[in-house]
Protein backbone atom coordinates (compact mmCIF):
# COMPACT_ATOMS: atom_id res chain seq x y z
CA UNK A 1 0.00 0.00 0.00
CA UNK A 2 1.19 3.23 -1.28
CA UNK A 3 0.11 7.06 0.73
CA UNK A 4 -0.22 9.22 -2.69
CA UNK A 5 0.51 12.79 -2.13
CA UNK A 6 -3.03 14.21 -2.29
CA UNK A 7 -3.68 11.09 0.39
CA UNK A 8 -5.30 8.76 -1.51
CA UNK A 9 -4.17 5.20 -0.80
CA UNK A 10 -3.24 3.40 -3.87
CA UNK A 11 -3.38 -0.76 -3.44
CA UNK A 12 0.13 -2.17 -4.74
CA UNK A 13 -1.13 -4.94 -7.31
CA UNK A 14 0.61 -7.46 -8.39
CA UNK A 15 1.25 -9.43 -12.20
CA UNK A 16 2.15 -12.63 -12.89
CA UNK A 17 3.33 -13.03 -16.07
CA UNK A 18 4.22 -16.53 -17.91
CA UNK A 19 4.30 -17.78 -21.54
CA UNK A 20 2.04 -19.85 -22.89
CA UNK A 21 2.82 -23.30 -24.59
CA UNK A 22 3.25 -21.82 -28.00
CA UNK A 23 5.86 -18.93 -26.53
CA UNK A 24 3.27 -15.79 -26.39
CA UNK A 25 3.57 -13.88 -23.13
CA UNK A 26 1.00 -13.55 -21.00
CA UNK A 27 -0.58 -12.03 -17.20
CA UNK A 28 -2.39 -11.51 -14.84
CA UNK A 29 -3.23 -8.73 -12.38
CA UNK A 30 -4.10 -9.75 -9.37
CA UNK A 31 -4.47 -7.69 -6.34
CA UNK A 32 -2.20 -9.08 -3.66
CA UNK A 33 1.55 -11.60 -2.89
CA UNK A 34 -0.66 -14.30 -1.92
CA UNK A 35 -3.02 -14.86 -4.80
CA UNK A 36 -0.49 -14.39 -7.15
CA UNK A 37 1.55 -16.75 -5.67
CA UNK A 38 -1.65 -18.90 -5.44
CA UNK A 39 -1.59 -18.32 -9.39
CA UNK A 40 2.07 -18.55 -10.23
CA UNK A 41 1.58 -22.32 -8.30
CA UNK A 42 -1.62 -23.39 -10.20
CA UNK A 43 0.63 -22.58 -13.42
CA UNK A 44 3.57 -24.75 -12.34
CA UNK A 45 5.40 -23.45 -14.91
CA UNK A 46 8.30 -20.63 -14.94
CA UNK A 47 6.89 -17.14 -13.98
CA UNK A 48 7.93 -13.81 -13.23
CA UNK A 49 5.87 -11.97 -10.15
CA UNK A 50 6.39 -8.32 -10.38
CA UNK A 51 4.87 -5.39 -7.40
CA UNK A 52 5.54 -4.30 -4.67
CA UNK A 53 9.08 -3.26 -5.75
CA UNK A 54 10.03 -6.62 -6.26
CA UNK A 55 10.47 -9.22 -8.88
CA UNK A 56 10.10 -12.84 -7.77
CA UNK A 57 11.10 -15.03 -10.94
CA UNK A 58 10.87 -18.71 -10.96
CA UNK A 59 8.85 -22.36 -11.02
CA UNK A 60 5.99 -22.38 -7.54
CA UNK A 61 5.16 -25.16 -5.43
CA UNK A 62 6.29 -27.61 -3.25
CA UNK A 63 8.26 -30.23 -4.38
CA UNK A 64 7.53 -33.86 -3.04
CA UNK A 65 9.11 -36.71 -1.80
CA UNK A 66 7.55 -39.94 -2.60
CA UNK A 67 9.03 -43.48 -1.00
CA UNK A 68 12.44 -41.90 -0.58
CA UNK A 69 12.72 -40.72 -4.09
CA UNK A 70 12.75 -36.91 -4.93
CA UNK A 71 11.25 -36.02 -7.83
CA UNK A 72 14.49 -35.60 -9.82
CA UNK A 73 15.24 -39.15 -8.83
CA UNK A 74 17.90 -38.90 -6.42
CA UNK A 75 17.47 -41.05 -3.08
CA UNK A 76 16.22 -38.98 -0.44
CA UNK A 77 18.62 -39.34 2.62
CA UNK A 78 19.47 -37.97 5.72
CA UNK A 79 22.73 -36.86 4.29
CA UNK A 80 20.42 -34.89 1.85
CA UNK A 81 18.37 -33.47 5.05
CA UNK A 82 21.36 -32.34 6.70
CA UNK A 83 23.89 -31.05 4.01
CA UNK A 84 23.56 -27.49 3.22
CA UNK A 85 25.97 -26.30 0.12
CA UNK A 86 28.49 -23.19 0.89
């Protein structure tokens, strides 16, 4: 939220913007960080989130693990839980 200076407040809004399956660019305008991250994770697909004064760019969502496997294949161990790269 934004004070104008004649005092009106002026709601930040935020677009999500994405390209489509055959490359054309597209968005959204929505009007807060939670729906379009709510959006940008219904796309689950690459996306740029601009407002606010920020860009957020990437991919939304939580990845999974499923019987010890994530979802790039590796093995899921406690090594993996623990390490943290420097």
């Amino acid at each position: 939220m934004t004070i104008a200076p004649n005092g009106a407040i002026i709601l930040s809004m935020y677009k999500v913007e994405w390209k489509d399956t055959a490359g054309r660019g597209c968005e959204e305008e929505v009007k807060d960080l939670s729906l379009a991250l709510a959006r940008a994770t219904e796309l689950g697909i690459p996306v740029t989130i601009n407002g606010g004064g920020m860009v957020i760019v990437g991919t939304f969502g939580a990845d999974s693990v499923s019987n010890g496997i994530l979802p790039n294949g590796e093995k899921y161990t406690w090594y993996k839980r623990r390490y943290v790269k420097k």
